[in-house]
ModelCIF file with pLDDT and N, C-alpha, C, O atoms, coordinates in Angstrom:
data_MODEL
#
_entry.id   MODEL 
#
_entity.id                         1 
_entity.type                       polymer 
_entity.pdbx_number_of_molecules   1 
#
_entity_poly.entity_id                      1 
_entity_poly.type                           'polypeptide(L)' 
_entity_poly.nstd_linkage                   no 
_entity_poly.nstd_monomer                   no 
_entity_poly.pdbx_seq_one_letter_code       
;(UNK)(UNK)(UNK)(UNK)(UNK)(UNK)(UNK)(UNK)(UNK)(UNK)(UNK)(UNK)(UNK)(UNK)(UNK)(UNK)
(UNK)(UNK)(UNK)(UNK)(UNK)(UNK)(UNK)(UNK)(UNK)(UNK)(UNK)(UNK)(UNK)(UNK)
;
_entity_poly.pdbx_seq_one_letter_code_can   XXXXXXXXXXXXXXXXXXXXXXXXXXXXXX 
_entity_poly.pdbx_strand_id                 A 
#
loop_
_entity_poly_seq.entity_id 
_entity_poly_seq.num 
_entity_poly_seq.mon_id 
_entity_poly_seq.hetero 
1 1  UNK n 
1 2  UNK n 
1 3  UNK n 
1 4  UNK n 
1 5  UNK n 
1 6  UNK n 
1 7  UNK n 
1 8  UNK n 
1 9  UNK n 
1 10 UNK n 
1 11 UNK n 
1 12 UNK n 
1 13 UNK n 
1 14 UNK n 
1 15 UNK n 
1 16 UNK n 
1 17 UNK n 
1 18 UNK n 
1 19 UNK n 
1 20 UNK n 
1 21 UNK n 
1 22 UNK n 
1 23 UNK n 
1 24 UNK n 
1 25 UNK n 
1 26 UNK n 
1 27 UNK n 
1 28 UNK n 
1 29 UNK n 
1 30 UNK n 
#
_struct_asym.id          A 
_struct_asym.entity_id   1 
#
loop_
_ma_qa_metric.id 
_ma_qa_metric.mode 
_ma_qa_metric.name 
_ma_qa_metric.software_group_id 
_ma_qa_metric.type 
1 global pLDDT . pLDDT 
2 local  pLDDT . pLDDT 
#
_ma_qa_metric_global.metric_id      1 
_ma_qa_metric_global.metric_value   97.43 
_ma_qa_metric_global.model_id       1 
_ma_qa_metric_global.ordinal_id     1 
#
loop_
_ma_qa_metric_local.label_asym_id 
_ma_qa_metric_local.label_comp_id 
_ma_qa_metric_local.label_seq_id 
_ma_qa_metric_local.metric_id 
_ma_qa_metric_local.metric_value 
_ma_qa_metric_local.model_id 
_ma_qa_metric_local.ordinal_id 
A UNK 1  2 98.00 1 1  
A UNK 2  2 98.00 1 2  
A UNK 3  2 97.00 1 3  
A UNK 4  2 97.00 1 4  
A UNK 5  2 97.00 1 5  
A UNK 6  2 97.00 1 6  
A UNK 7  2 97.00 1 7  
A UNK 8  2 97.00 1 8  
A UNK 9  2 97.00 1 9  
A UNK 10 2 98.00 1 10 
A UNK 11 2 98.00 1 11 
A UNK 12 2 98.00 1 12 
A UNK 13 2 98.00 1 13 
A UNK 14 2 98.00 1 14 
A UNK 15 2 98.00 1 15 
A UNK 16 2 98.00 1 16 
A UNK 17 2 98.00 1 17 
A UNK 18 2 97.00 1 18 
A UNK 19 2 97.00 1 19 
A UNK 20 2 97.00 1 20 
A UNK 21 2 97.00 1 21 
A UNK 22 2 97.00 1 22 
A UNK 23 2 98.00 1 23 
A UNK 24 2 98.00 1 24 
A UNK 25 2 98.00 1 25 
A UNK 26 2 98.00 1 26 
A UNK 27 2 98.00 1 27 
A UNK 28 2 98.00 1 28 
A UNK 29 2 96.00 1 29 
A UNK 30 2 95.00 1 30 
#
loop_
_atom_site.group_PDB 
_atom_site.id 
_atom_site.type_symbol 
_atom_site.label_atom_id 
_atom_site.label_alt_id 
_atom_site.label_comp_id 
_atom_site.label_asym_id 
_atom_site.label_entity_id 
_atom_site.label_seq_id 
_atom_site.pdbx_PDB_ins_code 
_atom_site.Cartn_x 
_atom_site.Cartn_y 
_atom_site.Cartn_z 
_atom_site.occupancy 
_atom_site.B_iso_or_equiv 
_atom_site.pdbx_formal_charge 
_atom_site.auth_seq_id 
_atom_site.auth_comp_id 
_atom_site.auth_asym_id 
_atom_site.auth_atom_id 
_atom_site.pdbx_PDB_model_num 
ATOM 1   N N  . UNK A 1 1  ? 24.998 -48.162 -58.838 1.00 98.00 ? 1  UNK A N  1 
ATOM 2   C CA . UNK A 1 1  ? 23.646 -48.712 -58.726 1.00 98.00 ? 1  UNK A CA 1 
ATOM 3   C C  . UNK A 1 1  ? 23.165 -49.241 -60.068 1.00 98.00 ? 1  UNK A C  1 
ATOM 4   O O  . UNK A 1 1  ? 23.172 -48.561 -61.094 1.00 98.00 ? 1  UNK A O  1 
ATOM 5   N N  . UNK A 1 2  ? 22.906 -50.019 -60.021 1.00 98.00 ? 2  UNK A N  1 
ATOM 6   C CA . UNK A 1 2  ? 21.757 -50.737 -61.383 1.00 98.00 ? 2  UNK A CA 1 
ATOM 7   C C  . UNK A 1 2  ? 20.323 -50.963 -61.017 1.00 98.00 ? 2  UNK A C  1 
ATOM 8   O O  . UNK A 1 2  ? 19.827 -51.223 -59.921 1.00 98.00 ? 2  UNK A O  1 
ATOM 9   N N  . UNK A 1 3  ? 19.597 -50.748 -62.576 1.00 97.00 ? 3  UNK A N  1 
ATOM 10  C CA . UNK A 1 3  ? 18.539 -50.051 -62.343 1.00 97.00 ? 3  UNK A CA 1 
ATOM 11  C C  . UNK A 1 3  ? 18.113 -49.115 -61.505 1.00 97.00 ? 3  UNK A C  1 
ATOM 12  O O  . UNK A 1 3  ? 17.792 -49.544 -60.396 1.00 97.00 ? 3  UNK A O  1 
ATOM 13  N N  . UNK A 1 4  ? 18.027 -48.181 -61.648 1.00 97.00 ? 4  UNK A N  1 
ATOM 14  C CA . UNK A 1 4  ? 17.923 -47.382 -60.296 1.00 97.00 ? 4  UNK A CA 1 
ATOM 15  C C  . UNK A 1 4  ? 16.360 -46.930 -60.272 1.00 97.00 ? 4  UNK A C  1 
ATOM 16  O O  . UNK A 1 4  ? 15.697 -46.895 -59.236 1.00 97.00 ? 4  UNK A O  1 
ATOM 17  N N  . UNK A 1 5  ? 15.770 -46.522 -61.818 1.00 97.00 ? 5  UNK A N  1 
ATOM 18  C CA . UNK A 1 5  ? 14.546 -46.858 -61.779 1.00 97.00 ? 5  UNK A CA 1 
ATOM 19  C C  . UNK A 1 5  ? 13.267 -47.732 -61.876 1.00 97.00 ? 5  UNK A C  1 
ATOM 20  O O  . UNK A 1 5  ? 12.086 -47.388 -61.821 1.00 97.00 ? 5  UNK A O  1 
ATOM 21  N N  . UNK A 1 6  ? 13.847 -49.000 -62.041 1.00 97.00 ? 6  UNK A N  1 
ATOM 22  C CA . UNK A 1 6  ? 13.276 -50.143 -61.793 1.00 97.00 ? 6  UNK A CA 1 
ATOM 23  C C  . UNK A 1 6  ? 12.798 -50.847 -60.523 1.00 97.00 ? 6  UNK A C  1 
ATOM 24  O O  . UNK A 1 6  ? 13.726 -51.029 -59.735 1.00 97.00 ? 6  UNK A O  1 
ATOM 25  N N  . UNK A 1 7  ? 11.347 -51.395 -60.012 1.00 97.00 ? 7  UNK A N  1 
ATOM 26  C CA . UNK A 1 7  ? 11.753 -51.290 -58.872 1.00 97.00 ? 7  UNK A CA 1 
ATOM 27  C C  . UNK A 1 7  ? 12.345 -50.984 -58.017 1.00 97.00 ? 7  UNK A C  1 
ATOM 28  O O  . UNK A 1 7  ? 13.299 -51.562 -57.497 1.00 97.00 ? 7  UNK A O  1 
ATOM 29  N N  . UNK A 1 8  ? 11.670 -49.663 -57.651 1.00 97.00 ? 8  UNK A N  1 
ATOM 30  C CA . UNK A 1 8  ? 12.704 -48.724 -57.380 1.00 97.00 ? 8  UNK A CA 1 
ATOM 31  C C  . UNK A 1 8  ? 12.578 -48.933 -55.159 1.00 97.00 ? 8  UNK A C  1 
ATOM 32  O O  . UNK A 1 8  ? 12.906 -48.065 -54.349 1.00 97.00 ? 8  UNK A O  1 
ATOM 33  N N  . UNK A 1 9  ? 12.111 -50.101 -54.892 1.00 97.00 ? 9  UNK A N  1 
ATOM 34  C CA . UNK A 1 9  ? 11.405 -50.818 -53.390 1.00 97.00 ? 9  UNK A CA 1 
ATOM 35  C C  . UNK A 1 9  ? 13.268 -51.212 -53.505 1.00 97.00 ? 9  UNK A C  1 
ATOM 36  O O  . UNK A 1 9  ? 14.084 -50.520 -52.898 1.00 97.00 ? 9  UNK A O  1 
ATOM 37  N N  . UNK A 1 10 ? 13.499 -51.875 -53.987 1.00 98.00 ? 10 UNK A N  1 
ATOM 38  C CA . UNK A 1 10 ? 15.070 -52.520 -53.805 1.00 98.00 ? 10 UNK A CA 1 
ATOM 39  C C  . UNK A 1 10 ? 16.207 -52.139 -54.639 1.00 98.00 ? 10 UNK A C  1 
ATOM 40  O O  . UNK A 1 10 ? 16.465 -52.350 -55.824 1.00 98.00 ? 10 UNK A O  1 
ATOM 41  N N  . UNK A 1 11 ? 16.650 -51.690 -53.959 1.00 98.00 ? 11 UNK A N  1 
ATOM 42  C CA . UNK A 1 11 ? 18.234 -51.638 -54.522 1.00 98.00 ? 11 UNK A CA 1 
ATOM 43  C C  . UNK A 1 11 ? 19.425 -52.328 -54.861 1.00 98.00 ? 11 UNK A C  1 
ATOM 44  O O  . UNK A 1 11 ? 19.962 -52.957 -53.950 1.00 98.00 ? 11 UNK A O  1 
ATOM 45  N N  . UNK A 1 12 ? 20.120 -52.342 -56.359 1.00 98.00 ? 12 UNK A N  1 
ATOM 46  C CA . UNK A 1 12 ? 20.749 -53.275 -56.527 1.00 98.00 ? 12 UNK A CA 1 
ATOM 47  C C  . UNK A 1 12 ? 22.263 -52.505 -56.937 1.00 98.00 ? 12 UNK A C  1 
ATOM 48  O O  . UNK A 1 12 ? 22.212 -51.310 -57.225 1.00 98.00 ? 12 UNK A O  1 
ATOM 49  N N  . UNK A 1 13 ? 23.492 -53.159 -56.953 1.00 98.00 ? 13 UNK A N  1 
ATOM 50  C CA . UNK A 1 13 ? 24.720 -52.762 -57.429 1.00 98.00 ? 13 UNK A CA 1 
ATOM 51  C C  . UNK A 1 13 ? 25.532 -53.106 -56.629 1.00 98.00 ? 13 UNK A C  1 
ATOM 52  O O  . UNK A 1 13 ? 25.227 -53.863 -55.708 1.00 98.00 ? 13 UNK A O  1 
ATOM 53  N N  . UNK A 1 14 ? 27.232 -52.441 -56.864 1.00 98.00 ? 14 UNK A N  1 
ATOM 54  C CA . UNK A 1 14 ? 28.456 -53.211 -56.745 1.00 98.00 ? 14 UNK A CA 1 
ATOM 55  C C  . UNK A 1 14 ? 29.058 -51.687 -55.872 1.00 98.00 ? 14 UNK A C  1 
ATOM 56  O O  . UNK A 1 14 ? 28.970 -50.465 -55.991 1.00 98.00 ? 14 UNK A O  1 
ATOM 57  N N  . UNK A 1 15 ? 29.729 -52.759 -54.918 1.00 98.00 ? 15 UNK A N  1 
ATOM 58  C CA . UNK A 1 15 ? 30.397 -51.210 -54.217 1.00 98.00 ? 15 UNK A CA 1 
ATOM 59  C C  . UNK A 1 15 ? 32.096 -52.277 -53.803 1.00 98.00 ? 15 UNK A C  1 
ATOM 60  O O  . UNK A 1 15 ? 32.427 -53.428 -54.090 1.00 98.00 ? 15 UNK A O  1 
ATOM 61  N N  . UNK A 1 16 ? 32.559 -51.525 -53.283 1.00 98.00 ? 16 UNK A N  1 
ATOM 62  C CA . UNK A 1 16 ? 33.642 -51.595 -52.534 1.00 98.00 ? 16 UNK A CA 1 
ATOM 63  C C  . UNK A 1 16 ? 34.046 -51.124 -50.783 1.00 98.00 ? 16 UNK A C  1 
ATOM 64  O O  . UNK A 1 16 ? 33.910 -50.028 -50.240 1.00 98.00 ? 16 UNK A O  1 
ATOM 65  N N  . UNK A 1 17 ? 34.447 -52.112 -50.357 1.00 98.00 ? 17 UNK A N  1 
ATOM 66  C CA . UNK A 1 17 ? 34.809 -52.187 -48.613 1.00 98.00 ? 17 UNK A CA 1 
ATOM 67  C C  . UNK A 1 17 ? 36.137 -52.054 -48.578 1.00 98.00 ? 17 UNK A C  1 
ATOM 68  O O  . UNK A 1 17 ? 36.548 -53.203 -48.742 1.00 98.00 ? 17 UNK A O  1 
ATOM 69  N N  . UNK A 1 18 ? 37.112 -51.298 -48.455 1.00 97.00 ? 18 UNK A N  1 
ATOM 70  C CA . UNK A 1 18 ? 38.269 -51.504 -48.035 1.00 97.00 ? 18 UNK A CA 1 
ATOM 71  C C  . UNK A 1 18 ? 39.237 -51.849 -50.063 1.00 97.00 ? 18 UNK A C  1 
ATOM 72  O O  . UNK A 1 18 ? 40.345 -52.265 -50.403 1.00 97.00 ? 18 UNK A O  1 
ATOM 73  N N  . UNK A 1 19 ? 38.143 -51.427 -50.729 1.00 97.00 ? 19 UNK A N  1 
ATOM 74  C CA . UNK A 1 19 ? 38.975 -52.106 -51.697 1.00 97.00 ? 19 UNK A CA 1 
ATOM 75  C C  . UNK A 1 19 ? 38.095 -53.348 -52.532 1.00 97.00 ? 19 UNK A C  1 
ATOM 76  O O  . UNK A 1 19 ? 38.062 -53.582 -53.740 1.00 97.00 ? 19 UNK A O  1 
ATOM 77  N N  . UNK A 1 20 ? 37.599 -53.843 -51.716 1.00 97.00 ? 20 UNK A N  1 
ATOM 78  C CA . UNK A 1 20 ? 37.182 -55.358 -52.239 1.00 97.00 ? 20 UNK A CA 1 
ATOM 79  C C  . UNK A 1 20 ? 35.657 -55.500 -52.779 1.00 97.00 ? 20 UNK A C  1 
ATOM 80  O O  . UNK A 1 20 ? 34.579 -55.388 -52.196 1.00 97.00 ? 20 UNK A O  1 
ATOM 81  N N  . UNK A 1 21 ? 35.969 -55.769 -54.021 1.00 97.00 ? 21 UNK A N  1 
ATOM 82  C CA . UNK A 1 21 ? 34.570 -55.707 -54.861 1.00 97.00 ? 21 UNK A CA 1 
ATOM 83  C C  . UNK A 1 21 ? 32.986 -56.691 -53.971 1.00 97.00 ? 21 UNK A C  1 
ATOM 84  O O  . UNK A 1 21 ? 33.065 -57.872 -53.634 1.00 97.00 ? 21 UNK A O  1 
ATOM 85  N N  . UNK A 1 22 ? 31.844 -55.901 -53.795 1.00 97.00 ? 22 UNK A N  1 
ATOM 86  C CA . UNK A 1 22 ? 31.248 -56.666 -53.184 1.00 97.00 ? 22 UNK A CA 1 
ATOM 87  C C  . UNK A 1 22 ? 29.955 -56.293 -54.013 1.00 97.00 ? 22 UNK A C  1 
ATOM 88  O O  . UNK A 1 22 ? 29.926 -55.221 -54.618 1.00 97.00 ? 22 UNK A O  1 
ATOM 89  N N  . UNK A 1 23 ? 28.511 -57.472 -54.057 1.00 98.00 ? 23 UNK A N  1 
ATOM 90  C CA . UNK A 1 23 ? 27.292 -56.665 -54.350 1.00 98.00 ? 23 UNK A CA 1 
ATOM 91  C C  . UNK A 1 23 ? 26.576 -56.584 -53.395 1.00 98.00 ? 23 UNK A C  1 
ATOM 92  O O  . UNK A 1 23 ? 26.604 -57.383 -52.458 1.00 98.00 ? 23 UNK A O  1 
ATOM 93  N N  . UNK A 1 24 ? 25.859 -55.649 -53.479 1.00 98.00 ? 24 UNK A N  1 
ATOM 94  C CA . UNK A 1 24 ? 24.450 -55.012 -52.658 1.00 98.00 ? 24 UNK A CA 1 
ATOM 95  C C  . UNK A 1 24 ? 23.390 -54.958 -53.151 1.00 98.00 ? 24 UNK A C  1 
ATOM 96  O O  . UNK A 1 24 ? 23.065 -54.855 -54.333 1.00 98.00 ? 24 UNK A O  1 
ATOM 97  N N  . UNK A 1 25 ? 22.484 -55.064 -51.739 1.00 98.00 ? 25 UNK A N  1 
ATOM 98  C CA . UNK A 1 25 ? 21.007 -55.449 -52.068 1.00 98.00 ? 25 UNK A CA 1 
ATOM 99  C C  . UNK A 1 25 ? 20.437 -54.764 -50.794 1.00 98.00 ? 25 UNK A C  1 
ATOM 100 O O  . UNK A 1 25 ? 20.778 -55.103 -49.661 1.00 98.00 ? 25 UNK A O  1 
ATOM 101 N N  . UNK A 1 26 ? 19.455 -53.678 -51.090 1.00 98.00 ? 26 UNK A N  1 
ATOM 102 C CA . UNK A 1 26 ? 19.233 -52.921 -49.516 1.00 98.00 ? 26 UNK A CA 1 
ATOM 103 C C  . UNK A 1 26 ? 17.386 -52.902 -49.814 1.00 98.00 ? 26 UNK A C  1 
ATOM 104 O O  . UNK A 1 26 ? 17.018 -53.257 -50.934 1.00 98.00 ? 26 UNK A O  1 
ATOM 105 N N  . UNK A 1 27 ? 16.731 -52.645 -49.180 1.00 98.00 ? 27 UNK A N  1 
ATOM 106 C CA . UNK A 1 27 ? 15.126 -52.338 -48.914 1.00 98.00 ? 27 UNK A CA 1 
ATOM 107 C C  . UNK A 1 27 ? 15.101 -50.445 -49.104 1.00 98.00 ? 27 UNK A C  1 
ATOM 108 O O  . UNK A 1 27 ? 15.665 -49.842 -48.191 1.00 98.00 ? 27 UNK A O  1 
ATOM 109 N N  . UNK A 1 28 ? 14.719 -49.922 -49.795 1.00 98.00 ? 28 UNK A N  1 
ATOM 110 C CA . UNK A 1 28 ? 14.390 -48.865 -49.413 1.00 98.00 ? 28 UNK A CA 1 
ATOM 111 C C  . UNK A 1 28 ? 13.233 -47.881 -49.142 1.00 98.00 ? 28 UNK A C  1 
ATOM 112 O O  . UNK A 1 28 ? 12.819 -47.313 -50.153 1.00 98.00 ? 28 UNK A O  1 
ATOM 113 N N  . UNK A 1 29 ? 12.570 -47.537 -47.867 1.00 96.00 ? 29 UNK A N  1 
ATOM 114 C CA . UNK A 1 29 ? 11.729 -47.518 -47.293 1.00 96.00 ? 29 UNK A CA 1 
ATOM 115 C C  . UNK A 1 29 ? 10.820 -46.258 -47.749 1.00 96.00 ? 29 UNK A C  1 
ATOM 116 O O  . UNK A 1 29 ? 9.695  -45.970 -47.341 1.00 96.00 ? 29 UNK A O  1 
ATOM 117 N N  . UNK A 1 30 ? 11.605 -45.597 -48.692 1.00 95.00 ? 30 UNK A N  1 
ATOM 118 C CA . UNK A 1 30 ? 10.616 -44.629 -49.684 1.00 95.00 ? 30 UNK A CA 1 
ATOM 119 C C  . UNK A 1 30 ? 9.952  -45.089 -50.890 1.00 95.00 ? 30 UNK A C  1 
ATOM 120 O O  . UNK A 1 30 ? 9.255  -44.313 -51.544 1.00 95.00 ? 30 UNK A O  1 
#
C-alpha cells in the first residue's frame, strides 16, 4: 500500500494476480 495515511477515503498500491504485477485503487467505506 502507498500512503496508507494519506487520504486515507482511497486506497492506493501494487499487488500481484497469479504473479503479474498490477496497481490498485479501491474506495474504502470507513
Amino acid at each position: 500500500e502507498l500512503r496508507p495515511r494519506f487520504a486515507p477515503g482511497v486506497i492506493t498500491g501494487f499487488m500481484r494476480i497469479e504473479g503479474r504485477p498490477m496497481g490498485l485503487i479501491a474506495n474504502d467505506p470507513h
